[in-house]
N, C-alpha and C. Protein backbone atom coordinates (compact mmCIF):
# COMPACT_ATOMS: atom_id res chain seq x y z
N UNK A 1 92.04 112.77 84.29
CA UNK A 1 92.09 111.86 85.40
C UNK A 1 93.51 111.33 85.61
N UNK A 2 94.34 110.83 84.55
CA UNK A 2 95.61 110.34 84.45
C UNK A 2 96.32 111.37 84.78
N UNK A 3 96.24 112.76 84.41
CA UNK A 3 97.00 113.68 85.17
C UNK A 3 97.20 114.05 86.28
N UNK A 4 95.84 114.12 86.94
CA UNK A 4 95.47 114.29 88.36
C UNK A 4 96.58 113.39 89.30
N UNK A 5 95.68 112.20 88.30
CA UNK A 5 97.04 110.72 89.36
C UNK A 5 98.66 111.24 89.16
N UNK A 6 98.86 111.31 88.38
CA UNK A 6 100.42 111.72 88.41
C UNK A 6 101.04 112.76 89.00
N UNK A 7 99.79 113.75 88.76
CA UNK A 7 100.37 115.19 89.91
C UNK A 7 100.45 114.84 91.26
N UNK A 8 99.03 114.09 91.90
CA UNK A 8 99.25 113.51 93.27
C UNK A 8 100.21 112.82 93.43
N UNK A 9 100.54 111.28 92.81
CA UNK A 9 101.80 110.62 92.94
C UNK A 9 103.44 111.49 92.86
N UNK A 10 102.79 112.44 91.69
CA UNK A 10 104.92 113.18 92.47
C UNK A 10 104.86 114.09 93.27
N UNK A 11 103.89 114.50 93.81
CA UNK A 11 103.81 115.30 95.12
C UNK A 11 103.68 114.80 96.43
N UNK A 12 103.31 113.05 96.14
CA UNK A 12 103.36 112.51 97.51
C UNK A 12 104.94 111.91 97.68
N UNK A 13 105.68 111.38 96.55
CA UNK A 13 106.53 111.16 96.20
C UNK A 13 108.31 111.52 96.40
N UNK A 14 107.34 112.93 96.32
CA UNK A 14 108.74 114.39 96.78
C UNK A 14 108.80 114.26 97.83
N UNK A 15 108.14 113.81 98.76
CA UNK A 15 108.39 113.84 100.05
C UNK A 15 108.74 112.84 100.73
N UNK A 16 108.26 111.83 100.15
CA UNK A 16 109.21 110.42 100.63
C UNK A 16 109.53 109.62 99.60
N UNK A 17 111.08 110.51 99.65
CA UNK A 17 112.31 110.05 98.23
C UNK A 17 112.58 108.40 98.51
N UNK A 18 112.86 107.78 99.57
CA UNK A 18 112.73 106.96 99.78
C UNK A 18 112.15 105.49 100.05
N UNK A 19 110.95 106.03 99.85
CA UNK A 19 109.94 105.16 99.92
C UNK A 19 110.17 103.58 98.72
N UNK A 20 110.27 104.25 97.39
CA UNK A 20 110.01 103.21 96.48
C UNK A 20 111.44 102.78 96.19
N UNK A 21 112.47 102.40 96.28
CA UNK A 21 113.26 102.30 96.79
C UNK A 21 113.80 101.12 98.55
N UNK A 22 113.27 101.54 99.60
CA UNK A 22 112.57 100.42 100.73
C UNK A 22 111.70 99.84 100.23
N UNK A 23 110.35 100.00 99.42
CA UNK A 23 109.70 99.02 99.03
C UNK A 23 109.93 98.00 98.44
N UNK A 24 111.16 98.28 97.02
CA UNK A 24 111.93 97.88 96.08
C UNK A 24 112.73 96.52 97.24
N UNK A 25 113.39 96.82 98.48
CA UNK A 25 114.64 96.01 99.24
C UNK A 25 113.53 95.19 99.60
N UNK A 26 112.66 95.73 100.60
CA UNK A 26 111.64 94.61 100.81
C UNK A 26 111.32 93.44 100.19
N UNK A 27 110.64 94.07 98.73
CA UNK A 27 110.29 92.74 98.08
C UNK A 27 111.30 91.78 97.42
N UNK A 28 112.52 92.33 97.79
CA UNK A 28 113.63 91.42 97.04
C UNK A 28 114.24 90.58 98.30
N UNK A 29 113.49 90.78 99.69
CA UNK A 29 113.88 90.27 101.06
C UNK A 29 113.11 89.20 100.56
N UNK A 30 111.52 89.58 100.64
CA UNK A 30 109.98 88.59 100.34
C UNK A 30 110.71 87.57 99.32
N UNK A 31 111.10 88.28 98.55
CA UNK A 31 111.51 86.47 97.71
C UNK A 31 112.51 86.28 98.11
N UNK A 32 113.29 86.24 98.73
CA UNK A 32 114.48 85.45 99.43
C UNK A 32 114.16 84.50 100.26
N UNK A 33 112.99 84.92 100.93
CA UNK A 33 112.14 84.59 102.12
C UNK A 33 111.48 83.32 101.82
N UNK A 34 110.72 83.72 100.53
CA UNK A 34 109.75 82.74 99.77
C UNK A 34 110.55 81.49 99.55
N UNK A 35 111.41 81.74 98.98
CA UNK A 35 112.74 80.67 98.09
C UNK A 35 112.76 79.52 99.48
N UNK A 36 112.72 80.06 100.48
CA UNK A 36 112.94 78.98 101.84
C UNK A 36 111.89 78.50 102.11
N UNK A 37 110.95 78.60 102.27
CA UNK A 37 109.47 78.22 102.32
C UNK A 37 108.81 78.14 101.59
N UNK A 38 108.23 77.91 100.14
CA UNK A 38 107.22 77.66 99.12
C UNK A 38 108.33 77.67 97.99
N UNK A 39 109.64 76.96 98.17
CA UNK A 39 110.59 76.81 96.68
C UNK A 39 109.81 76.27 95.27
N UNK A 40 108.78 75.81 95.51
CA UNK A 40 108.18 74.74 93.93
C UNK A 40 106.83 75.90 93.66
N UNK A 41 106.67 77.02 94.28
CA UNK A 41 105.61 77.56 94.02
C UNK A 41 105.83 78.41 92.62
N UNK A 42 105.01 79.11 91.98
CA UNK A 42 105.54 79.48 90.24
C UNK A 42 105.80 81.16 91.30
N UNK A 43 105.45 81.86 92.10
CA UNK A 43 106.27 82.99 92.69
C UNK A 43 107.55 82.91 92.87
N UNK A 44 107.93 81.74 93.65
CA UNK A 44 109.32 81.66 94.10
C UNK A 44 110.38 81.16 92.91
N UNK A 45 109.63 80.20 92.13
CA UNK A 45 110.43 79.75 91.15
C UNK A 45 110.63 80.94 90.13
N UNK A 46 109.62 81.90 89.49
CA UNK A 46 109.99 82.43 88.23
C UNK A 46 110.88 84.02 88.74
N UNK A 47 110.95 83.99 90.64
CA UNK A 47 111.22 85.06 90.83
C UNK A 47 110.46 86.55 90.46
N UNK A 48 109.60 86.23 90.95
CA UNK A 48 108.85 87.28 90.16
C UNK A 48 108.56 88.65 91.16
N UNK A 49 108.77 88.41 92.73
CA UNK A 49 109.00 90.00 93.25
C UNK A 49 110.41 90.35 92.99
N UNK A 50 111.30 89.38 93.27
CA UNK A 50 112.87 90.02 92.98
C UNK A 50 112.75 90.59 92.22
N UNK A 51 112.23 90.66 90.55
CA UNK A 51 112.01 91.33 89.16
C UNK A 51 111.71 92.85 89.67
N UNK A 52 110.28 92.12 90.28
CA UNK A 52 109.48 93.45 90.67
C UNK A 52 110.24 94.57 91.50
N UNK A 53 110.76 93.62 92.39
CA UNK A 53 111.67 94.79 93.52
C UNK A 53 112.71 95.42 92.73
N UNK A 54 113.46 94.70 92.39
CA UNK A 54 114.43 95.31 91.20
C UNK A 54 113.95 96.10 90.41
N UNK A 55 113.05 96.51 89.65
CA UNK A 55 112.25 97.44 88.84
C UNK A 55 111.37 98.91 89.89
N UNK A 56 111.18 98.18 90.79
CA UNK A 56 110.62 99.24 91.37
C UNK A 56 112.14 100.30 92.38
N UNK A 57 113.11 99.70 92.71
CA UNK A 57 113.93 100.14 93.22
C UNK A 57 114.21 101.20 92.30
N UNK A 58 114.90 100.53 91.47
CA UNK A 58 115.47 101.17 90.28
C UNK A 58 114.55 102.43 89.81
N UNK A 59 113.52 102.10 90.05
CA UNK A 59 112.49 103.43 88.98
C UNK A 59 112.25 104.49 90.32
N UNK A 60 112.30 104.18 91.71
CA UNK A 60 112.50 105.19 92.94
C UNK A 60 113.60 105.99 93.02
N UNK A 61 114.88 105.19 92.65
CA UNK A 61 115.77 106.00 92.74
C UNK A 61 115.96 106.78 91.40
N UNK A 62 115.79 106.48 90.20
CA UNK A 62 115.85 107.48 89.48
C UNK A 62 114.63 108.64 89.58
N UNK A 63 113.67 108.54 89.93
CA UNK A 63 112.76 109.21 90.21
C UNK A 63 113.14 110.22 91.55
N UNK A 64 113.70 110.25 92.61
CA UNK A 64 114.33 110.51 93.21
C UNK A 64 115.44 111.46 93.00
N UNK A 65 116.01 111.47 92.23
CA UNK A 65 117.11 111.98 91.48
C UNK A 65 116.11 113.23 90.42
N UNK A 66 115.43 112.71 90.15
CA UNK A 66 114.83 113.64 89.24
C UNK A 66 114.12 114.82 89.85
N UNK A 67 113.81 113.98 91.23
CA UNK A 67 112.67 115.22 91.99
C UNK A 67 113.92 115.79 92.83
């Protein structure tokens, strides 16, 4: 089953190198966004899509590179 998923995910993947990566900028927009509007909330405060966006950027473009 875990294989299946992974064969589908780098075959949908190969084709839009870019994808995780824009998703990655996005969510590091979303908490920029957040920070102005809900500053005391535990999202905006612990930063926790910036993390995410940052991690997911990062793991698109090397993934990217690989495919």
């Amino acid at each position: 089953m875990i294989s299946r998923l992974l064969d589908w995910l780098s075959n949908s993947i190969a084709h839009r190198k870019g994808l995780l990566p824009l998703i990655g900028i996005l969510l590091v927009i979303l908490n920029y966004i957040l920070q102005w509007l809900i500053g005391s909330h535990w999202i905006a405060a612990s930063d926790l899509l910036l993390h995410l966006g940052v991690v997911v950027a990062l793991f698109g473009v090397l993934l990217a590179w690989a495919l």
